[in-house]
Protein backbone atom coordinates (compact mmCIF):
# COMPACT_ATOMS: atom_id res chain seq x y z
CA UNK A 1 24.27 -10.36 -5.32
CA UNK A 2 21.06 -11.70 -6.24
CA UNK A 3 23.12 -15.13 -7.44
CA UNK A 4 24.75 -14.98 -3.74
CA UNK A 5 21.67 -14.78 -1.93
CA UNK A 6 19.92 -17.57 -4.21
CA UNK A 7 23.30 -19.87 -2.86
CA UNK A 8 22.63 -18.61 0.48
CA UNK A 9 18.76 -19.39 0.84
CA UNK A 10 19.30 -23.20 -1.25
CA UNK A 11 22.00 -23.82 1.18
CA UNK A 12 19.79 -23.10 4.28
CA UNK A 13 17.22 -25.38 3.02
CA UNK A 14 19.30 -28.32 2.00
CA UNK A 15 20.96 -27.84 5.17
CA UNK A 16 17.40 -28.18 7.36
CA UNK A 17 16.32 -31.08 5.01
CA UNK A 18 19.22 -32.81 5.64
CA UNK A 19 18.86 -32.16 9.70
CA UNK A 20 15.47 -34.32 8.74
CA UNK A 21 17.36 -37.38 7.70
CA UNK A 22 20.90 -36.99 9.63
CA UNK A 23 21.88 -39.95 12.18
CA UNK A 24 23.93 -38.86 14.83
CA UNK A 25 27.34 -41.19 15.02
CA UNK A 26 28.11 -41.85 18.34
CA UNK A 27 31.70 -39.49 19.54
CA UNK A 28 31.09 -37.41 16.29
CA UNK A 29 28.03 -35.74 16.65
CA UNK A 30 27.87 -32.44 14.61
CA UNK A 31 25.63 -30.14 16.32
CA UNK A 32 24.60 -28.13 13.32
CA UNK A 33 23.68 -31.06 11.18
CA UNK A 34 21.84 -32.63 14.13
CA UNK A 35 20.03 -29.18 14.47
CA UNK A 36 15.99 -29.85 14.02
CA UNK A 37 14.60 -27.91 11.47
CA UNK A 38 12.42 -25.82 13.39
CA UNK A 39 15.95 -24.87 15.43
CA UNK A 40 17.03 -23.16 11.88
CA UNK A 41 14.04 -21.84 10.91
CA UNK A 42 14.26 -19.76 13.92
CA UNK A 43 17.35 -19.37 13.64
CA UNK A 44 16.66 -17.31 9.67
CA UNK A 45 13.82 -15.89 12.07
CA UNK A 46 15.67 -14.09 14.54
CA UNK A 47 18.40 -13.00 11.79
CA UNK A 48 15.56 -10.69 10.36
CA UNK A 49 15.05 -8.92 13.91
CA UNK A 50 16.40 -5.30 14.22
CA UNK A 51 18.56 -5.06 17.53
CA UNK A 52 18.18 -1.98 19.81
CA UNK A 53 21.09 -0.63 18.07
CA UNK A 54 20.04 -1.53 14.08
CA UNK A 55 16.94 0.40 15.63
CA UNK A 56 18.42 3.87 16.65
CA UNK A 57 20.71 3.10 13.02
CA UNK A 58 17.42 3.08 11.45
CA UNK A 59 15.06 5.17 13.21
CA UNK A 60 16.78 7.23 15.52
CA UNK A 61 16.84 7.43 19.12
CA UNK A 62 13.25 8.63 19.46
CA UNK A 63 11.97 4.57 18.49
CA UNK A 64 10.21 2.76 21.43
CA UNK A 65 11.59 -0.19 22.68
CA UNK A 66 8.22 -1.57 23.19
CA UNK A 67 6.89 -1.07 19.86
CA UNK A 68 10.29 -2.46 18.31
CA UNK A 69 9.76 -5.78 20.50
CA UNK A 70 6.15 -5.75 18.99
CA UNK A 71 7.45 -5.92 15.31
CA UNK A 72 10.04 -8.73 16.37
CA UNK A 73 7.48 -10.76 18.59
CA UNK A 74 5.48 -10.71 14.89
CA UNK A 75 8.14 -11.71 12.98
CA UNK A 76 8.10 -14.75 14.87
CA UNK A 77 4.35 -14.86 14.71
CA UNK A 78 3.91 -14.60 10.90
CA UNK A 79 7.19 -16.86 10.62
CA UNK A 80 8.78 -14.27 8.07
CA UNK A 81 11.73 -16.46 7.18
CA UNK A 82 12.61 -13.77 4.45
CA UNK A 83 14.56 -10.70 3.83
CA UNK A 84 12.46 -9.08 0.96
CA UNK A 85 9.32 -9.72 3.53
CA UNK A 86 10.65 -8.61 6.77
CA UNK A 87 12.00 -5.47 4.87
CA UNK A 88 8.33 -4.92 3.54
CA UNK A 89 7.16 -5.22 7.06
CA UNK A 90 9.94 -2.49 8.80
CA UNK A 91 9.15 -0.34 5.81
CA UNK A 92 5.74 -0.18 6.05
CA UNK A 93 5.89 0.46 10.10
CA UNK A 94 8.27 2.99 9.93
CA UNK A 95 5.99 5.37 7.74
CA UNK A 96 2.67 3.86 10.44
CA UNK A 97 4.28 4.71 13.79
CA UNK A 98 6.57 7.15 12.58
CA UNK A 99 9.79 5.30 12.94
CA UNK A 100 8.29 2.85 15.58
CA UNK A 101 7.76 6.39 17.97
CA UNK A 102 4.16 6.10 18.09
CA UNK A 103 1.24 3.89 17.28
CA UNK A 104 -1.64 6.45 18.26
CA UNK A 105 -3.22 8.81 16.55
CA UNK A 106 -1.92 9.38 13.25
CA UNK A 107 -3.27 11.62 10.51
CA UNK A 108 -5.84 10.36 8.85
CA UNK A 109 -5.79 11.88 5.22
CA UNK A 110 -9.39 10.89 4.15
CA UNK A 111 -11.09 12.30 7.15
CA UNK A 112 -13.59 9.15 7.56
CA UNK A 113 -12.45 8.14 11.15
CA UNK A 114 -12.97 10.72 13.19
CA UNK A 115 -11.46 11.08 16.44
CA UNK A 116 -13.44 7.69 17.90
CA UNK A 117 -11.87 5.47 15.24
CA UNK A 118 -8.52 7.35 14.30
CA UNK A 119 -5.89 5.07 13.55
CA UNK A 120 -4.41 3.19 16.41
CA UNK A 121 -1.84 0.32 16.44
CA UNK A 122 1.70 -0.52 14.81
CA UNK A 123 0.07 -0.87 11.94
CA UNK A 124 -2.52 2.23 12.28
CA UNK A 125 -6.04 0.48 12.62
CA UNK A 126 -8.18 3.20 10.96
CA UNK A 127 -12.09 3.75 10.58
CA UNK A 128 -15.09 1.68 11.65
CA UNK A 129 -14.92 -0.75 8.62
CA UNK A 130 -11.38 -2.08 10.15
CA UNK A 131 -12.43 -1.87 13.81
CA UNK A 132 -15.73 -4.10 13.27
CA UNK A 133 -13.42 -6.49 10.92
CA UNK A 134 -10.76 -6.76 14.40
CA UNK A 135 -13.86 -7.43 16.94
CA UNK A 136 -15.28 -9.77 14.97
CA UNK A 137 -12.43 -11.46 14.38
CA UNK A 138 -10.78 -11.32 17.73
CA UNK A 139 -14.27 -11.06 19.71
CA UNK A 140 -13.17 -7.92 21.32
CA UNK A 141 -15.51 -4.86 21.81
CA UNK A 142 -14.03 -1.61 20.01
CA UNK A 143 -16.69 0.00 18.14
CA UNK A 144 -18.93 1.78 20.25
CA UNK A 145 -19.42 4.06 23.24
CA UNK A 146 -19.80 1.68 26.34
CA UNK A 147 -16.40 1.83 28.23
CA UNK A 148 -15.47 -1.48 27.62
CA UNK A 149 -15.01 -0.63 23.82
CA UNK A 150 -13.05 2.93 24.52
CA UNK A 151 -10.91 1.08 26.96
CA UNK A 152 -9.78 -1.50 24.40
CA UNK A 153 -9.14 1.17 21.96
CA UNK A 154 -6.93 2.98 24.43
CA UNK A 155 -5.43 -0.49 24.63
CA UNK A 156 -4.37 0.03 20.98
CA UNK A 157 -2.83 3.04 21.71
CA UNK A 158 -0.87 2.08 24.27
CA UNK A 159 2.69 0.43 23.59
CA UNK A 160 2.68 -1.80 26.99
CA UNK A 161 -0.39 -3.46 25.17
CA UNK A 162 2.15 -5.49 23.78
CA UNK A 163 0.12 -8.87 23.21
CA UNK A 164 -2.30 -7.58 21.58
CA UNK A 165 -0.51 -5.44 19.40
CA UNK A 166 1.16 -8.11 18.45
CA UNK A 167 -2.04 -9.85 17.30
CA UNK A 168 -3.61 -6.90 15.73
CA UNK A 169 -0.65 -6.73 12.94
CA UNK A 170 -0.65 -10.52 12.28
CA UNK A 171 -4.28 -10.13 11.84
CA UNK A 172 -3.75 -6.85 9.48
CA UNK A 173 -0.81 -8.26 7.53
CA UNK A 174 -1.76 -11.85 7.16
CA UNK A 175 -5.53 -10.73 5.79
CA UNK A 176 -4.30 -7.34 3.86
CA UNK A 177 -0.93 -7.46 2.79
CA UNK A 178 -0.29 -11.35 2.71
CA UNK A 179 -3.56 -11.38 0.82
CA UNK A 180 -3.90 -8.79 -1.76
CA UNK A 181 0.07 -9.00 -2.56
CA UNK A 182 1.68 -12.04 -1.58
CA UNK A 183 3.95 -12.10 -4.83
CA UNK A 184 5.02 -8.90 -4.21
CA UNK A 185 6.49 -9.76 -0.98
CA UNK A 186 9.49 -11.90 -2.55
CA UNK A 187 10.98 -8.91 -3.87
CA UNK A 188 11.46 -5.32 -2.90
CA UNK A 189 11.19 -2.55 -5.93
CA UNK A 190 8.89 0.30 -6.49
CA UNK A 191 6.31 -1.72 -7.65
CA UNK A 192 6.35 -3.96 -5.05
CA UNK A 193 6.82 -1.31 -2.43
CA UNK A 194 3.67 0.32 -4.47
CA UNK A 195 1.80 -3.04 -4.31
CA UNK A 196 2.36 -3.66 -0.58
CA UNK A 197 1.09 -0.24 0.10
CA UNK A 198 -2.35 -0.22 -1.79
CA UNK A 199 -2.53 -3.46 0.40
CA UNK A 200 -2.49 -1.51 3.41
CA UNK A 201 -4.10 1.52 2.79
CA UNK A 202 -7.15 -0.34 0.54
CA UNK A 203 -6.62 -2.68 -2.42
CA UNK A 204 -9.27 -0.74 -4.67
CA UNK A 205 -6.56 2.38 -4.17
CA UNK A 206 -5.14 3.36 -7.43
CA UNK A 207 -1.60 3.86 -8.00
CA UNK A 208 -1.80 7.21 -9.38
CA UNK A 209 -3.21 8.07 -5.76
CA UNK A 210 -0.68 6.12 -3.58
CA UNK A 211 1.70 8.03 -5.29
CA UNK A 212 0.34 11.58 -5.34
CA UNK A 213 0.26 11.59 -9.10
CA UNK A 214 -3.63 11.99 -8.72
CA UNK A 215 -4.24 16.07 -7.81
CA UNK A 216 -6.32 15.89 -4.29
CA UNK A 217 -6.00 18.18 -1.35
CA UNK A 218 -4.07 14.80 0.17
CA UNK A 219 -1.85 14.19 -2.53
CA UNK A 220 0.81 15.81 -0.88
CA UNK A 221 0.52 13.27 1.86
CA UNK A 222 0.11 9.82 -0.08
CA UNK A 223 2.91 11.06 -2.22
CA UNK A 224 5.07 11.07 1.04
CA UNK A 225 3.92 8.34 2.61
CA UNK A 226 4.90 6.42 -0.57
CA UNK A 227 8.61 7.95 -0.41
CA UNK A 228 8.84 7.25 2.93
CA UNK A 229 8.16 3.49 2.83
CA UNK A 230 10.11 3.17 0.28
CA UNK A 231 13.32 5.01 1.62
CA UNK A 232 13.08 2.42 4.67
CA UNK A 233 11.95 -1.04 3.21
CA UNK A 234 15.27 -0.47 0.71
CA UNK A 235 17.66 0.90 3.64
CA UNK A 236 16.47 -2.21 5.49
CA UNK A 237 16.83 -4.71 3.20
CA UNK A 238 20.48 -3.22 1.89
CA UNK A 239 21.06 -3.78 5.25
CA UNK A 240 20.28 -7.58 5.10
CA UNK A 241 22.05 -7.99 1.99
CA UNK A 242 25.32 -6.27 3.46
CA UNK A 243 24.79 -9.00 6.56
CA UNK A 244 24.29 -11.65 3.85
CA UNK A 245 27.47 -11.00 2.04
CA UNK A 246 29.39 -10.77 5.36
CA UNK A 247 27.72 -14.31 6.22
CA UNK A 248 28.59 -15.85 3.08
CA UNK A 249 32.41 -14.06 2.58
């Protein structure tokens, strides 16, 4: 498999570089080869996309059609042109907002956000730390009392927010994950899965933690909040194997 999929990905990409130098003959124009590269690119982009149906497959009928849309609008935002990465990315949202249900108010294990600065978002903005980083960055007011910032955390709570959802996990992903594990987002194993997490929940996390192997009164959580990422970033990227070898057969 992993010998197929190496074909598969080398093929794409001698197939965009020669859409670079192909001359169209006049009366024998091959549309594929005369394809521009960014027309494939998107093309591997929108492969990785779960449809409406791959989504109640995965998730169940309970997902939100909005916050689905949100992950595929930043699939095409981070230009994830890979399996093992857009796997990452589903895995690691479908523990966040609970199988793309939800993206307010989850439980907080360490008890440091409070109910002003719980985590919000696809990707579960949590405590103060996170929300100065995302006004600073995006020069929009959410720490605070004044009403502008509690209205534009209710923003983040709110699934119709879909713009700036959107931007909120690029931001996340691209400074966190892309970041602190970059190397682990070419393949998708336990450690990687394990990697990838630390990344999200804080890069000075130890393992032993992420996993529950470290006794706390929240190791019962962290140890199933591991599981549970793991569980869907390997059902989801089985899945784009099994679409790989059907592409390829």
């Amino acid at each position: 498999m992993q010998i197929i999929k190496k074909v598969f990905w080398q093929c794409m990409l001698i197939n965009i570089f020669m859409s670079v130098l192909a001359v169209p003959v006049a009366g024998s124009v091959d549309h594929e080869l005369t394809m521009s590269p960014f027309s494939h690119v998107k093309k591997i982009r929108n492969s990785l996309k779960l449809s409406p149906q791959e989504a109640i497959k995965f998730f169940g009928k309970s997902y939100n059609p909005l916050i689905l849309s949100i992950v595929n609008k930043a699939i095409d935002k981070l230009n994830i042109t890979t399996p093992e990465e857009a796997a990452h990315l589903f895995g690691q949202l479908a523990c966040e907002s609970a199988r793309l249900s939800v993206v307010d108010g989850r439980f907080d294990p360490n008890k440091i956000a409070g109910k002003r600065y719980h985590g919000r978002g696809v990707i579960q903005l949590t405590g103060i730390r996170n929300y100065r980083k995302a006004q600073k960055y995006f020069n929009i007011i959410f720490v605070g009392d004044s009403k502008e910032a509690r209205r534009n955390r209710a923003r983040l709570a709110d699934p119709t927010e879909v713009d700036l959802n959107v931007k909120i996990l690029c931001w996340y992903w691209n400074t966190r994950v892309r970041k602190e594990s970059r190397q682990s987002l070419y393949k998708v194993n336990y450690y990687s899965i394990l990697q990838v997490t630390r990344s999200i929940h804080d890069p000075q996390m130890s393992f032993e933690t992420i996993r529950g192997e470290k006794k706390t009164k929240h190791s019962k959580w962290h140890k199933n909040s591991y599981w549970y990422r793991v569980r869907y970033a390997k059902k989801i990227y089985k899945h784009y194997q099994n679409n790989l070898e059907m592409a390829v057969s």
